[in-house]
Protein backbone atom coordinates (compact mmCIF):
# COMPACT_ATOMS: atom_id res chain seq x y z
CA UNK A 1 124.16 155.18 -15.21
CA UNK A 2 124.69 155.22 -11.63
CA UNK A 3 122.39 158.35 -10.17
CA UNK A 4 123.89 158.18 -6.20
CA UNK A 5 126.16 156.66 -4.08
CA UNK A 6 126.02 154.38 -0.60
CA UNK A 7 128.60 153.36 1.79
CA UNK A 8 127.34 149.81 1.31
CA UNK A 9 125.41 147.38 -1.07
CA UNK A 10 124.13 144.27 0.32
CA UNK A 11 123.28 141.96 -2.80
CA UNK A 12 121.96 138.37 -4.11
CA UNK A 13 120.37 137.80 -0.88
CA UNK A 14 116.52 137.06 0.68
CA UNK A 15 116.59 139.75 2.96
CA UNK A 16 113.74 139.38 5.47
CA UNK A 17 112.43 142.93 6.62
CA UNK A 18 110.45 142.30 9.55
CA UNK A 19 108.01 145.21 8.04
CA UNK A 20 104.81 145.29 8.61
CA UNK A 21 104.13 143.39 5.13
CA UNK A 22 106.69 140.95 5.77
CA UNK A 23 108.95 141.87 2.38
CA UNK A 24 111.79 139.96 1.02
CA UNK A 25 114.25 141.79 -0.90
CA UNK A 26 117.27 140.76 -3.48
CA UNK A 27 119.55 143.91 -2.47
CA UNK A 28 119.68 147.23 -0.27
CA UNK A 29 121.74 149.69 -0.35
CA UNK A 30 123.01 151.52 3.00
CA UNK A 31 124.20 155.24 3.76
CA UNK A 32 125.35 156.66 7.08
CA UNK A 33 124.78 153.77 9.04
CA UNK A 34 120.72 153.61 8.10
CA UNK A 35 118.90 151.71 5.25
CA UNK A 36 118.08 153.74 1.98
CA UNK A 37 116.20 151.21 -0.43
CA UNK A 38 115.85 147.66 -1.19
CA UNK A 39 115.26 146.34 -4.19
CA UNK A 40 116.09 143.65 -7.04
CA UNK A 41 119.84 142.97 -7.34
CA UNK A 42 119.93 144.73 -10.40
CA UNK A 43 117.98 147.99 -9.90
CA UNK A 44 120.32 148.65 -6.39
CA UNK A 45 123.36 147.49 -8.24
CA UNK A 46 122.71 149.61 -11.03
CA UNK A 47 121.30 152.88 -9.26
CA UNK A 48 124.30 153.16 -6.37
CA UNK A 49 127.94 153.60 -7.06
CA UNK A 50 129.12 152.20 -3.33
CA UNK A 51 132.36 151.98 -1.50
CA UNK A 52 132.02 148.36 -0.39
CA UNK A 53 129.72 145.53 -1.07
CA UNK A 54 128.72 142.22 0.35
CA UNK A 55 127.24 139.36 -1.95
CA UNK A 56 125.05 137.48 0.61
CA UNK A 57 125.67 134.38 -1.60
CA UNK A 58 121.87 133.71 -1.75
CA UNK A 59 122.01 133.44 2.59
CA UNK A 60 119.27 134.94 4.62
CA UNK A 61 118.96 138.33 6.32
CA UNK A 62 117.44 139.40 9.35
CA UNK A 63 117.31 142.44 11.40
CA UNK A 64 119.76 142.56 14.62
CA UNK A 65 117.69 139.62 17.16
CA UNK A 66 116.80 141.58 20.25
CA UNK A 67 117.09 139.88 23.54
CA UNK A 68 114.50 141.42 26.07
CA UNK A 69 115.82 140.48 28.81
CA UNK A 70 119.31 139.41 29.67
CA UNK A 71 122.36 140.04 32.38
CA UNK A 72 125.18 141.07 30.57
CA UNK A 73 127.11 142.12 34.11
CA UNK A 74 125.76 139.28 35.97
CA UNK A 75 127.23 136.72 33.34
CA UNK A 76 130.84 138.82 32.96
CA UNK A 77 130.51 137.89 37.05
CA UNK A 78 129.76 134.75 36.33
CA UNK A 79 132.90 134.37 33.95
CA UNK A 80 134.92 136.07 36.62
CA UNK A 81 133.67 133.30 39.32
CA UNK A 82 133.22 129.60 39.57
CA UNK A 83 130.78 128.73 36.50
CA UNK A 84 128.51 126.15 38.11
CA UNK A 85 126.31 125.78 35.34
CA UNK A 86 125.43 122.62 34.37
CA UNK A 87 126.92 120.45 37.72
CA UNK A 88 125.47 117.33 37.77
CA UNK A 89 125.89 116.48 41.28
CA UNK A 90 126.89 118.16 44.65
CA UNK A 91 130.29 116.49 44.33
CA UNK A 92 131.14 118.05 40.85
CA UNK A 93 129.95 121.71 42.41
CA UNK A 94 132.65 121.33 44.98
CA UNK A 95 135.35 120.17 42.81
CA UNK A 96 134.84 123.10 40.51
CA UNK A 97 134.62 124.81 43.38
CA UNK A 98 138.08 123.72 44.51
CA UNK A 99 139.50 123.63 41.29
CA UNK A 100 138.76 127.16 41.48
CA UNK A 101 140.62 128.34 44.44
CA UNK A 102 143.77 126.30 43.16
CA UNK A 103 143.89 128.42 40.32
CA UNK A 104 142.61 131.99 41.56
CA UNK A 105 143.43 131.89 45.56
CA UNK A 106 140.77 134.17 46.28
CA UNK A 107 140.32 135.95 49.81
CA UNK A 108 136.80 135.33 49.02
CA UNK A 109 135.30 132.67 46.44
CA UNK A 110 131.99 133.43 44.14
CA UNK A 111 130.49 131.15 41.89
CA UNK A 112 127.45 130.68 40.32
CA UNK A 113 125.09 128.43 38.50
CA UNK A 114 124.17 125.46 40.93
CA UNK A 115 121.17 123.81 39.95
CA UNK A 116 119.59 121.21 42.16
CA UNK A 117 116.93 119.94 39.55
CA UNK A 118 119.91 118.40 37.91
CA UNK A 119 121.26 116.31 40.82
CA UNK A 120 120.05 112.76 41.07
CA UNK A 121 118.39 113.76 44.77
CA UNK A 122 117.06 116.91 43.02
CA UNK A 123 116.60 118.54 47.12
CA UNK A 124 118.38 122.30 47.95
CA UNK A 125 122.10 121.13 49.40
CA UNK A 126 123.12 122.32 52.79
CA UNK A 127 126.31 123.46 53.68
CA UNK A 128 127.89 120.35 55.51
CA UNK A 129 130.26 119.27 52.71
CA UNK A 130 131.25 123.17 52.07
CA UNK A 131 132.14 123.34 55.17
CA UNK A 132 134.52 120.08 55.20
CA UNK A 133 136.38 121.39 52.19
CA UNK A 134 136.53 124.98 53.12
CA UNK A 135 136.97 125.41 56.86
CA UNK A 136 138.34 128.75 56.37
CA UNK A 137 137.41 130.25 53.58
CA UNK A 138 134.19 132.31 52.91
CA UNK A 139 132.46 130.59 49.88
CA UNK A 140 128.93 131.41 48.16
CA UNK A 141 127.83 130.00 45.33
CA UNK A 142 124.45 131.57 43.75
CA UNK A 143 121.83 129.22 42.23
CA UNK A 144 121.47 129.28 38.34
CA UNK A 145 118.12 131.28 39.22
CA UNK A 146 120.32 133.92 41.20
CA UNK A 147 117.69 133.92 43.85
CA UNK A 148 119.26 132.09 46.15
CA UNK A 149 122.88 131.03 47.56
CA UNK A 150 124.75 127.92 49.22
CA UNK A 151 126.90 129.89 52.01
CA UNK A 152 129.57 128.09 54.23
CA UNK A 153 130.19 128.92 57.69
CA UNK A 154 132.92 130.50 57.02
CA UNK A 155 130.95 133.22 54.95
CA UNK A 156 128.06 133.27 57.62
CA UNK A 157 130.67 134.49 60.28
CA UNK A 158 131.25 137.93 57.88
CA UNK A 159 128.06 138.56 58.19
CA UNK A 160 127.82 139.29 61.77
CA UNK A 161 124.69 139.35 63.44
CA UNK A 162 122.12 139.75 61.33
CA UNK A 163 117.89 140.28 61.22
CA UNK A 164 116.52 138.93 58.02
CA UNK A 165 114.93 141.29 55.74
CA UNK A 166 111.16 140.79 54.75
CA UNK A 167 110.97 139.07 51.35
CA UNK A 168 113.99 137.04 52.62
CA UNK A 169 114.71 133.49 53.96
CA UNK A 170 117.60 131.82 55.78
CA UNK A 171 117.33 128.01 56.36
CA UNK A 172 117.69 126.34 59.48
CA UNK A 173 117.81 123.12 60.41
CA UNK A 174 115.61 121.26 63.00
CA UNK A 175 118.25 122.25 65.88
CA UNK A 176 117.87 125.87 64.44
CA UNK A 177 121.76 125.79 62.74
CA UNK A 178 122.12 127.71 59.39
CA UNK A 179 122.00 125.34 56.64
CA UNK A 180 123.58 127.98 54.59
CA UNK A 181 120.92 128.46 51.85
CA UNK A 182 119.52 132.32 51.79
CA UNK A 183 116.70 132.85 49.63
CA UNK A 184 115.88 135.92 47.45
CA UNK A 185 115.87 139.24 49.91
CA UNK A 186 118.35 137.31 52.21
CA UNK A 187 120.63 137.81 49.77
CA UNK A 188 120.69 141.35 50.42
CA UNK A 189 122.97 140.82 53.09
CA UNK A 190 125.53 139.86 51.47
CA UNK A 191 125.83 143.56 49.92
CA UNK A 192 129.73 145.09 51.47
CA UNK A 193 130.77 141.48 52.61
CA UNK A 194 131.33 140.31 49.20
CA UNK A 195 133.89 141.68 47.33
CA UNK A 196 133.22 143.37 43.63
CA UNK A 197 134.91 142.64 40.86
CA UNK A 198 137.03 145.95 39.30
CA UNK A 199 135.72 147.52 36.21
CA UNK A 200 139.44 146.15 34.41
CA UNK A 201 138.43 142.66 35.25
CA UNK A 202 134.52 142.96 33.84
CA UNK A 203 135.71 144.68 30.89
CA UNK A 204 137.10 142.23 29.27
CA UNK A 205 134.58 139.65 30.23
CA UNK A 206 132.10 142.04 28.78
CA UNK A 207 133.39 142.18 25.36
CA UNK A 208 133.49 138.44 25.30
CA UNK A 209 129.69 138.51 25.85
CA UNK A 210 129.57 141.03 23.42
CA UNK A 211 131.13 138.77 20.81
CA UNK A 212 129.13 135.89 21.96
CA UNK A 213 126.20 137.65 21.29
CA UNK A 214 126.86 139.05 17.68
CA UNK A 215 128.37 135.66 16.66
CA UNK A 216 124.63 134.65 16.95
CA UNK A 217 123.13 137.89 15.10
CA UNK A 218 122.00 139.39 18.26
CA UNK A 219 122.48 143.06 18.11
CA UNK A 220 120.54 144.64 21.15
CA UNK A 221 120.18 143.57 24.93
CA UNK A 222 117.85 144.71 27.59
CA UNK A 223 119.73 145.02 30.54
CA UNK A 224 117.58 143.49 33.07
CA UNK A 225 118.64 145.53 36.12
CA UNK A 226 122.01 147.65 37.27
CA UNK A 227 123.07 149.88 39.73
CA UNK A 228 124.89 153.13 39.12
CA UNK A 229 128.12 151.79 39.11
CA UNK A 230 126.99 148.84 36.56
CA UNK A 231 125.71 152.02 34.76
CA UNK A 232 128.40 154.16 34.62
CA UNK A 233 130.55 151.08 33.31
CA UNK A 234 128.65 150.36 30.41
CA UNK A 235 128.05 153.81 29.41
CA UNK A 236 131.94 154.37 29.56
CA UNK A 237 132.53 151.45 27.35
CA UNK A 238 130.21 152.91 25.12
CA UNK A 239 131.36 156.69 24.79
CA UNK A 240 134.66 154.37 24.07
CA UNK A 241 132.81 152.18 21.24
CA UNK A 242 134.05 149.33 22.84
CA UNK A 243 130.46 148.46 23.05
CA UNK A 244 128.66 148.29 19.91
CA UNK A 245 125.65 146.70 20.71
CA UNK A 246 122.19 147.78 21.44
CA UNK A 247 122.15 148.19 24.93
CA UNK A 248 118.22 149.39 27.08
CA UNK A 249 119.74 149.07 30.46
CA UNK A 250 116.40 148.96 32.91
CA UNK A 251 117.90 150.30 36.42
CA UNK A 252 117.48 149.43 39.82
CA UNK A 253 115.32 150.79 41.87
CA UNK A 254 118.21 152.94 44.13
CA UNK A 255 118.12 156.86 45.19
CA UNK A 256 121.00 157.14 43.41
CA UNK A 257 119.76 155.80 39.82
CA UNK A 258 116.39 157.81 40.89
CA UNK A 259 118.77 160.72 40.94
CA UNK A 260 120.31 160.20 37.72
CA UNK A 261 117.03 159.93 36.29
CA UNK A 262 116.02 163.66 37.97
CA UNK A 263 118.89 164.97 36.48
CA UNK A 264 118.92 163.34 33.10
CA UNK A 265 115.86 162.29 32.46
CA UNK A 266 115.27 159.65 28.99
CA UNK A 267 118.92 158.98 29.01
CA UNK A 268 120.73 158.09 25.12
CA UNK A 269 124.55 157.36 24.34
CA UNK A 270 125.14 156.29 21.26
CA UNK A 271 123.70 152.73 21.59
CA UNK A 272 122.78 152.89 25.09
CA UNK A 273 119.40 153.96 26.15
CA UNK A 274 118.32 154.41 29.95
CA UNK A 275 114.52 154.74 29.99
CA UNK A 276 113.19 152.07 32.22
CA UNK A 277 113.71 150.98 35.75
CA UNK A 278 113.54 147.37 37.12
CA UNK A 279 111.20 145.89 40.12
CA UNK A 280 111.47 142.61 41.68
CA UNK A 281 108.09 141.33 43.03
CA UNK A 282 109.08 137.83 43.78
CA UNK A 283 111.34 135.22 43.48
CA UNK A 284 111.75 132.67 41.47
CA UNK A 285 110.11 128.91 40.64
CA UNK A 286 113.05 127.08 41.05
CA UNK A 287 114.29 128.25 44.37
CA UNK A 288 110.39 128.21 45.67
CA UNK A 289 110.38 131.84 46.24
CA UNK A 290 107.53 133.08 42.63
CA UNK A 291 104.74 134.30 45.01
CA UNK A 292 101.83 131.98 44.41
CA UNK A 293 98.23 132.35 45.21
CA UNK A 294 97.69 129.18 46.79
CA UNK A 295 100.51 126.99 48.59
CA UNK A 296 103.21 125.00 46.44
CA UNK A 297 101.96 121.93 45.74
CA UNK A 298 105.11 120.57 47.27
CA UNK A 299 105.17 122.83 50.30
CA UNK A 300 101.27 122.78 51.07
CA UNK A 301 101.99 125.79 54.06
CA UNK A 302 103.85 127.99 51.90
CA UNK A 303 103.10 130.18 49.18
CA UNK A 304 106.66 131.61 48.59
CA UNK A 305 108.35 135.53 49.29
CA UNK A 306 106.95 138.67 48.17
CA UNK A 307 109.64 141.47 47.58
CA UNK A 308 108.28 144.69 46.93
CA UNK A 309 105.28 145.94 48.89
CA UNK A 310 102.27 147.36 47.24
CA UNK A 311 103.09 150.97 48.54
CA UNK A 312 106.50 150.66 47.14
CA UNK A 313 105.15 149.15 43.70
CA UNK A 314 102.67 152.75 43.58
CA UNK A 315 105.54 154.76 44.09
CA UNK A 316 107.90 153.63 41.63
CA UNK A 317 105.04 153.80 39.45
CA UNK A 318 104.38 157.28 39.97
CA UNK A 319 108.15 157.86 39.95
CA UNK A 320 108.27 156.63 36.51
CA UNK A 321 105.25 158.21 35.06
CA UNK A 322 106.38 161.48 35.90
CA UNK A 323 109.45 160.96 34.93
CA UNK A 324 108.50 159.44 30.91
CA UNK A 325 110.02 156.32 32.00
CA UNK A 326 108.97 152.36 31.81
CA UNK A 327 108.43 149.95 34.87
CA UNK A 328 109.77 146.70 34.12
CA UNK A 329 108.29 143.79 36.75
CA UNK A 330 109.60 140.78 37.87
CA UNK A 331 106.93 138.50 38.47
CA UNK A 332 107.00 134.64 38.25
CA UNK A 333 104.05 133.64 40.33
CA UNK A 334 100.57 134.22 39.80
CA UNK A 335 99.73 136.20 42.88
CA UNK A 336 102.73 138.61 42.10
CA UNK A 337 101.39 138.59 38.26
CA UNK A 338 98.36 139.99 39.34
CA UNK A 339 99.69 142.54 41.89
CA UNK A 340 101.45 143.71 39.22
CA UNK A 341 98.41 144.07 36.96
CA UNK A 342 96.66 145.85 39.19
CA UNK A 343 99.47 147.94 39.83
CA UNK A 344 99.61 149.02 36.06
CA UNK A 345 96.09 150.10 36.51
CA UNK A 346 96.70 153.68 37.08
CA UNK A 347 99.31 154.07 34.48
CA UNK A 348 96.99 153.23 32.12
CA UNK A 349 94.68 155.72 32.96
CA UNK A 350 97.41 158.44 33.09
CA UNK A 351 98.81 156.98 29.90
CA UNK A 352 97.45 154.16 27.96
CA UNK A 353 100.92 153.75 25.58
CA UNK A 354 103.03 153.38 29.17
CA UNK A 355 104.63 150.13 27.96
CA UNK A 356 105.22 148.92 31.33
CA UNK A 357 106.10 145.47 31.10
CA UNK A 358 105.84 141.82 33.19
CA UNK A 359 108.87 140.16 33.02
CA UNK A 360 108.54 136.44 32.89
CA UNK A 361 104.79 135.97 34.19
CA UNK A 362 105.39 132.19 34.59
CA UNK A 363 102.58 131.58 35.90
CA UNK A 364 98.76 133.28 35.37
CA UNK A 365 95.69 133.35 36.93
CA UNK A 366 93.33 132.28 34.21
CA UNK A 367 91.22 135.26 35.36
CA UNK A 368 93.95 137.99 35.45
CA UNK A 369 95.24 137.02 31.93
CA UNK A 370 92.53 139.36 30.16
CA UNK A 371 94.41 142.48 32.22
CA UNK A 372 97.15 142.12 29.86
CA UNK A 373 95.03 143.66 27.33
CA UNK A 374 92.95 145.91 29.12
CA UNK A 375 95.56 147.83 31.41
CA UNK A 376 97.90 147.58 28.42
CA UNK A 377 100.86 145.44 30.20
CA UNK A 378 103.41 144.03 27.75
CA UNK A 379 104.40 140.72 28.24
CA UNK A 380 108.05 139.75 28.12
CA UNK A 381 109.27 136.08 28.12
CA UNK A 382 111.82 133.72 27.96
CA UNK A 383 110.72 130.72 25.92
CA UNK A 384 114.13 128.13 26.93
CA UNK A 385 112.40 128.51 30.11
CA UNK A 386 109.65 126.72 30.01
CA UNK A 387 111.61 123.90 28.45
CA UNK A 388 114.00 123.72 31.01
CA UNK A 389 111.31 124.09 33.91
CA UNK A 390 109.26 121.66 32.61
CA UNK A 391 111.53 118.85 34.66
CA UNK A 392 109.70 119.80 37.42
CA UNK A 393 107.20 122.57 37.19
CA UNK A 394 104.64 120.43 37.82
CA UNK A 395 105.70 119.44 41.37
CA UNK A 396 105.82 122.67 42.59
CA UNK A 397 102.57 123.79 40.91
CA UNK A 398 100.55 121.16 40.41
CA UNK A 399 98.38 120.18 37.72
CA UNK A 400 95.50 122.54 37.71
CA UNK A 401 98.17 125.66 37.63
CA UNK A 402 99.87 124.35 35.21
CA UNK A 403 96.85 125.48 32.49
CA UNK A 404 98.42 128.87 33.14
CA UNK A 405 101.52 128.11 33.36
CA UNK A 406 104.35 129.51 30.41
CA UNK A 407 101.29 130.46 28.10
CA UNK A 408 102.91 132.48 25.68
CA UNK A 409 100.09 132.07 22.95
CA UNK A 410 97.85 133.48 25.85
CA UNK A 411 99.60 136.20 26.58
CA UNK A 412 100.43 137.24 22.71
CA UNK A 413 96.87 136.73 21.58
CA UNK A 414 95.81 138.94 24.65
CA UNK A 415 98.34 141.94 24.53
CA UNK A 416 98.96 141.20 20.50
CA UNK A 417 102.68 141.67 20.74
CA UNK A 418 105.46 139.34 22.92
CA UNK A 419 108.83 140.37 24.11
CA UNK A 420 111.16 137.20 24.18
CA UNK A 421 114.60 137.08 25.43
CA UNK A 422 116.84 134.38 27.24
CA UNK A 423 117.39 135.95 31.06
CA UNK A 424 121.48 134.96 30.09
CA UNK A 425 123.43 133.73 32.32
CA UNK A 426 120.80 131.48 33.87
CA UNK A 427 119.77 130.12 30.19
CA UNK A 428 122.17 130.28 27.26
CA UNK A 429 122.27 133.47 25.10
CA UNK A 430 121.93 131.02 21.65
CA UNK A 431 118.92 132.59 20.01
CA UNK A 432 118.37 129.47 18.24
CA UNK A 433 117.52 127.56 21.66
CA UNK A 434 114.35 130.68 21.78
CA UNK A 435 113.27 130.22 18.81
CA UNK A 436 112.93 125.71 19.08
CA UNK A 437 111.64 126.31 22.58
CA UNK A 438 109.13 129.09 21.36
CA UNK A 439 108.13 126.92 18.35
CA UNK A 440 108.46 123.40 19.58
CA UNK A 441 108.10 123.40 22.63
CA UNK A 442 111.33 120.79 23.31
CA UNK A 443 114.49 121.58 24.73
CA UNK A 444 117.72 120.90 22.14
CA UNK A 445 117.22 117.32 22.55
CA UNK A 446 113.75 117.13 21.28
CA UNK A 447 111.88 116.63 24.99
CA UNK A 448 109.60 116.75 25.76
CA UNK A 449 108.64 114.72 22.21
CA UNK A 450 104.91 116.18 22.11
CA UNK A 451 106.30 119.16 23.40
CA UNK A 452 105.53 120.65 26.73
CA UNK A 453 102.05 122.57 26.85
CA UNK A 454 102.63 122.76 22.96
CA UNK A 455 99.08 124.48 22.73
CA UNK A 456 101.08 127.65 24.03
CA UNK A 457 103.70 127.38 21.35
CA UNK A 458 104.01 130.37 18.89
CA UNK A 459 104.44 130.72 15.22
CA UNK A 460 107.83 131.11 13.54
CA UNK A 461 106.34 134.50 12.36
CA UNK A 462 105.46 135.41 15.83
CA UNK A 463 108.76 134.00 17.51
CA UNK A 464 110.53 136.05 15.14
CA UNK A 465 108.86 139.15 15.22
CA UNK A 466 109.39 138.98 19.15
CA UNK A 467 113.12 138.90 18.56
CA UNK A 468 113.20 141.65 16.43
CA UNK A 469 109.74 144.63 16.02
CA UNK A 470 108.35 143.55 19.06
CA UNK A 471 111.15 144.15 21.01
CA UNK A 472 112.03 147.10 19.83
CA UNK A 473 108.58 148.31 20.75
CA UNK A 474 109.03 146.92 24.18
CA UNK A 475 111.73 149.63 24.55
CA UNK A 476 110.72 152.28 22.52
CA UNK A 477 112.93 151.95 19.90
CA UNK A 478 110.64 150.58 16.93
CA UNK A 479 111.55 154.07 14.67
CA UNK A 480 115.07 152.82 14.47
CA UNK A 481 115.40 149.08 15.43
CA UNK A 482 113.50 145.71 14.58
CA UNK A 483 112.97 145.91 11.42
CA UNK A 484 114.91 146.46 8.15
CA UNK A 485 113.32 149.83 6.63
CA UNK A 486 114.12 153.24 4.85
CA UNK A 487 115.54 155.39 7.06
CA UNK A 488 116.27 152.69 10.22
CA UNK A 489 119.33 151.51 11.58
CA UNK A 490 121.12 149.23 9.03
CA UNK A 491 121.44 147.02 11.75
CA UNK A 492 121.15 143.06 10.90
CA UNK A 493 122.71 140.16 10.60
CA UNK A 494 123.26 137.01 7.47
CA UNK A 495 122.26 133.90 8.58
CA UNK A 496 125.59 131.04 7.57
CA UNK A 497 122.61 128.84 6.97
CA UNK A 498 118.83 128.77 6.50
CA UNK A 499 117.19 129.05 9.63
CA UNK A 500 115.92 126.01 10.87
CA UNK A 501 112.06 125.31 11.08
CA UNK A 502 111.84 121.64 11.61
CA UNK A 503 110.93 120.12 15.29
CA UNK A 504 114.36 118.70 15.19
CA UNK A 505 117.41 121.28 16.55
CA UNK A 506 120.84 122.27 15.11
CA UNK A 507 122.96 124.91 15.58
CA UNK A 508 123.15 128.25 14.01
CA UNK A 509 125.63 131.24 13.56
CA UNK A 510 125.44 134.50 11.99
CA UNK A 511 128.03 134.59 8.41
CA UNK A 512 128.26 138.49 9.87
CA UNK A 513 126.79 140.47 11.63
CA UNK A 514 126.53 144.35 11.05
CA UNK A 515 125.69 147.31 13.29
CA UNK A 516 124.53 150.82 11.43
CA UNK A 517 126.35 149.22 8.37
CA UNK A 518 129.54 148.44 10.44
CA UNK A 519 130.31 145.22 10.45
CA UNK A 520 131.03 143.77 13.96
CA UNK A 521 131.58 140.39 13.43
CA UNK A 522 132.31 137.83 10.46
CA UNK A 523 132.98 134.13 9.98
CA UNK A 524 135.42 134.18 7.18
């Protein structure tokens, strides 16, 4: 006799919890959007009368994949622009490029995704051909990195005259003319001479993500940065349940977000969560501007752009401890890792479960990497990127810094947990590409063969778990996210086939993909 009811019975499936035993389960049953008990197939079929069912057909379950750290408004931009991802050559940027204004005929033309390791002469482009093709017409096209931007002299004349900002670069050329590459706090410039994009044209752009996203069983995003406008958009199209996902939006650094947090404090809508703000330290690798301790091996003077001073690291620091919120840092080079360490210093004294985290942390001092552990710094990472770096990491670090260098194993066995994400746009948002990178060390088409620094590769277990409980932790959302568990979110997704553990990749979707027991997204 059936003894209670459920909205929804999940059956004849190997349902992998995530717990902290690592169960399997046959069948669970769901009420009110949360998990109520898993079990064999017959005891939940038996015990719950239920308004809808799902036989899982023997297909494998996971909890909602959590990407730590991603750009949902940056890629909607992206969409919007000239998608320069993937351009093998100078020549093909421009002809997308001019494809572009054919179509669009844009006072003003934005594109993104450039990336000059791909190119057959693999050095940063100047602006002469941009300037043949588009005499009149202000273009800017942002490297895949988003730290720095290929300007024509068109765009350069908007600007005016202009001092550039510390943290910043602007190229010249030996007769002191503007190449038209700006590097990292350069870009700042550019802030009211480009033109936004209106909320109607990112909405739709943002539900595409949206759908990319669960059509891979990924459920929850950290927002890796937005200003109050970004803000205010998403939490509209959440109050709206347009947007079902998961959303931990980590804000920008700006008086006006600082005021939203004074007013507001831990912020919750539904599925968005405000509780974190976002620092950049440095740049990044690939546009030479990750703060390094010692020159670039391919730029022996230089040892790349710092972008937040100490002072200003303290006082969002302070800001955020007073406030119960999270600092998220951007740091890709060693010497910004460990300013960032030292930085967390305090807030582990005022409060040892702070969760700050270091975002990325490319590239550690062998001596700083213990700090993880004892200043209690999380470590958040993007595995594809060390397989796509690994072209040419080496030539700007050299071989000694490359024993620090993407060390995920380091960093887990030294903090215990790992946040991994993709950093979408500039890497794909496929899940399946983080967890081959993570585990194999080789990009889709098995390169590096050995796989690159494989003695930093992780364990399925581990890569999994920092999809899913880790990064829930990493937001503060491990009571209700990351794992599958009486009383949390019924939030998961059913593989369409097994996952894939061999060195060799192939694709992936999710059969469907549910949300508090709603189901967002299905294959049949």
């Amino acid at each position: 006799m059936k003894t209670e009811s459920a909205d929804l019975v999940v059956f004849n499936a190997e349902i992998n919890t995530m717990n902290e035993n690592g169960d399997v389960a046959q069948a669970m049953a769901i009420r009110d959007g949360k998990v109520i008990e898993f079990g064999p197939d017959r005891q939940i079929l038996n015990k719950y009368s239920y308004s809808n069912s799902i036989d899982a057909r023997g297909k494998q379950i996971y909890p909602g994949f959590i990407d730590a750290h991603g750009h949902m408004i940056s890629y909607a931009a992206l969409l919007l622009g000239v998608d320069l991802v993937g351009s093998t050559s100078e020549i093909e940027m421009l002809e997308r490029v001019s494809s572009y204004k054919k179509e669009q005929n844009k006072a003003v033309i934005i594109g993104m995704g450039w990336d000059q390791s791909l190119w057959k002469d693999d050095a940063f482009p100047d602006n002469g051909k941009l300037n043949e093709m588009f005499p009149k017409t202000p273009v800017c096209l942002y490297r895949i990195d988003g730290h720095s931007a290929l300007v024509n002299n068109s765009f350069i004349g908007l600007l005016g005259d202009f001092e550039v900002p510390n943290g910043g670069a602007v190229l010249q050329d030996e007769f002191g003319n503007y190449t038209g590459l700006f590097v990292d706090a350069a870009l700042q410039l550019f802030e009211g001479v480009l033109p936004k994009y209106t909320n109607d044209e990112m909405k739709p752009k943002l539900l595409e993500i949206q759908e990319e996203l669960l059509a891979h069983g990924v459920t929850g995003v950290h927002e890796a940065g937005v200003d109050a406008d970004e803000l205010s958009l998403l939490d509209e199209m959440v109050s709206s349940n347009a947007l079902k996902l998961n959303i931990y939006a980590m804000l920008a650094p700006s008086e006006e977000n600082k005021n939203f947090v004074r007013k507001n404090g831990v912020y919750r809508n539904k599925s968005l969560l405000v509780r974190s703000f976002k620092a950049y330290v440095d740049g990044a690798l690939g546009s030479s501007g990750a703060l390094l301790k010692e020159p670039y091996h391919d730029h022996p003077n230089y040892n790349g752009l710092s972008l937040s001073s100490v002072s200003e690291l303290n006082r969002l620091r302070d800001f955020c401890l007073s406030n119960g919120y999270q600092l998220n840092c951007h740091g890709i080079g060693d010497a910004a890792v460990s300013q960032i360490l030292e930085m967390c210093k305090k807030a582990y004294d005022k409060n040892p479960d702070h969760r700050f985290r270091l975002e990325h942390a490319q590239v550690v001092d062998s001596k700083d990497l213990k700090l993880f552990n004892t200043y209690a710094v999380f470590p958040s990472v993007q595995p594809t990127h060390a397989t796509t770096d690994q072209r040419w990491a080496a030539s700007k670090l050299g071989a000694e810094r490359m024993k620090g260098a993407y060390a995920y194993k380091s960093l887990l066995n030294q903090f215990g947990m790992i946040a991994l994400g993709t950093d979408f746009p500039i890497e794909y948002t496929n899940p399946y590409y983080t967890i081959h990178s993570a585990v194999h060390r080789k990009n889709a088409k098995g390169f590096p063969e050995k796989g690159f620094l494989a003695e930093e590769s992780l364990s399925i277990k581990e890569t999994l778990k920092g999809m899913t409980i880790w990064g829930a932790f990493a937001s503060f959302q491990e009571k209700e996210l990351g794992s599958l568990e009486q009383g949390k979110h019924a939030t998961f997704f059913i593989l369409d086939r097994p996952l894939n553990k061999s060195s060799t990749f192939s694709p992936n979707y999710s059969w469907k993909t549910f949300v508090q027991g709603e189901i967002v997204h299905s294959l049949d």
